[in-house]
Protein backbone atom coordinates (compact mmCIF):
# COMPACT_ATOMS: atom_id res chain seq x y z
CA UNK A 1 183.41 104.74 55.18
CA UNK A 2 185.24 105.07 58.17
CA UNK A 3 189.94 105.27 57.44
CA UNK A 4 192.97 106.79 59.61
CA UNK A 5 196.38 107.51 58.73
CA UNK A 6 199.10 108.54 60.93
CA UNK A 7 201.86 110.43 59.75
CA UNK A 8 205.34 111.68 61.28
CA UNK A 9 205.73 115.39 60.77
CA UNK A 10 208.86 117.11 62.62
CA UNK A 11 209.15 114.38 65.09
CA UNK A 12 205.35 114.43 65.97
CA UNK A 13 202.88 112.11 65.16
CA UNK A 14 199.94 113.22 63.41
CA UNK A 15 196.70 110.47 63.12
CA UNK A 16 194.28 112.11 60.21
CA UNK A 17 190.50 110.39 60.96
CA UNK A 18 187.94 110.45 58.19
CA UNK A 19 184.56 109.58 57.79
CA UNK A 20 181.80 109.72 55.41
CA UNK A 21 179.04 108.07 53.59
CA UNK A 22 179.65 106.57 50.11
CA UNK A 23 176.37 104.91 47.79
CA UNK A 24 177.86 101.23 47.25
CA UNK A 25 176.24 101.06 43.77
CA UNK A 26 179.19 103.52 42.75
CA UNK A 27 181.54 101.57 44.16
CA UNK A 28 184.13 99.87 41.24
CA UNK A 29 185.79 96.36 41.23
CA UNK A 30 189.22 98.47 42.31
CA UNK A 31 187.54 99.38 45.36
CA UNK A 32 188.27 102.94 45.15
CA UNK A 33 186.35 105.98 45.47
CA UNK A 34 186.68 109.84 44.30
CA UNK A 35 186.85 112.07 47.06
CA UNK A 36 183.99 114.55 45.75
CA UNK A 37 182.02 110.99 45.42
CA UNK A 38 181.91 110.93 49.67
CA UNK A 39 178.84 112.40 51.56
CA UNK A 40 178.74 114.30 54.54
CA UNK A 41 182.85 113.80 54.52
CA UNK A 42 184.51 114.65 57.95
CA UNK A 43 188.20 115.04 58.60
CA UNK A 44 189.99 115.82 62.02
CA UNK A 45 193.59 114.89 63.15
CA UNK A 46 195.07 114.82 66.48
CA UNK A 47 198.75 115.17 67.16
CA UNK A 48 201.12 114.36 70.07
CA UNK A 49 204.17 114.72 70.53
CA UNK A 50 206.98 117.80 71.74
CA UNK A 51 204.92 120.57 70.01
CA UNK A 52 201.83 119.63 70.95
CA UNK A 53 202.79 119.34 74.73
CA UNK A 54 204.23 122.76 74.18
CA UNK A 55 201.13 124.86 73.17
CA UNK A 56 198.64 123.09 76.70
CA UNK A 57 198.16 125.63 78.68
CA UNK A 58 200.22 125.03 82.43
CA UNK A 59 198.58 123.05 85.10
CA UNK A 60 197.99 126.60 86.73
CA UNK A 61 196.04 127.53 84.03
CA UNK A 62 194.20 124.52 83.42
CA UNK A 63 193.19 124.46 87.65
CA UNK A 64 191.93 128.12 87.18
CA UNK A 65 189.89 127.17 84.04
CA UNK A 66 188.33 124.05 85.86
CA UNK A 67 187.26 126.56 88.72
CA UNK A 68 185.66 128.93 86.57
């Protein structure tokens, strides 16, 4: 099972991503699925937006890192 969900948190958007593996035969007519029922589950999010810009490092910083 693959899903995303983006939310708006303090003016920033926030996507969630999850993955996972789920055996169809436990799979009910209402389609739906316990979450301790998913294998090998993997969430991440990414967010963008005004805080997120705020807390990359400068393009000074950034340059310096690429040369080392």
């Amino acid at each position: 099972v693959e899903g995303s969900r983006a939310i708006e948190i303090n003016g920033e958007t926030e996507v969630i991503y999850l993955t996972g593996m789920v055996n169809p035969l436990i799979i009910p007519a209402s389609n739906t699925v316990e979450s301790f029922r998913v294998a090998d589950l993997q969430v991440s999010y990414k967010g963008k937006g005004v805080i997120t810009q705020g807390t990359r490092p400068g393009f000074f910083v950034r340059f310096l890192n690429w040369i080392f």
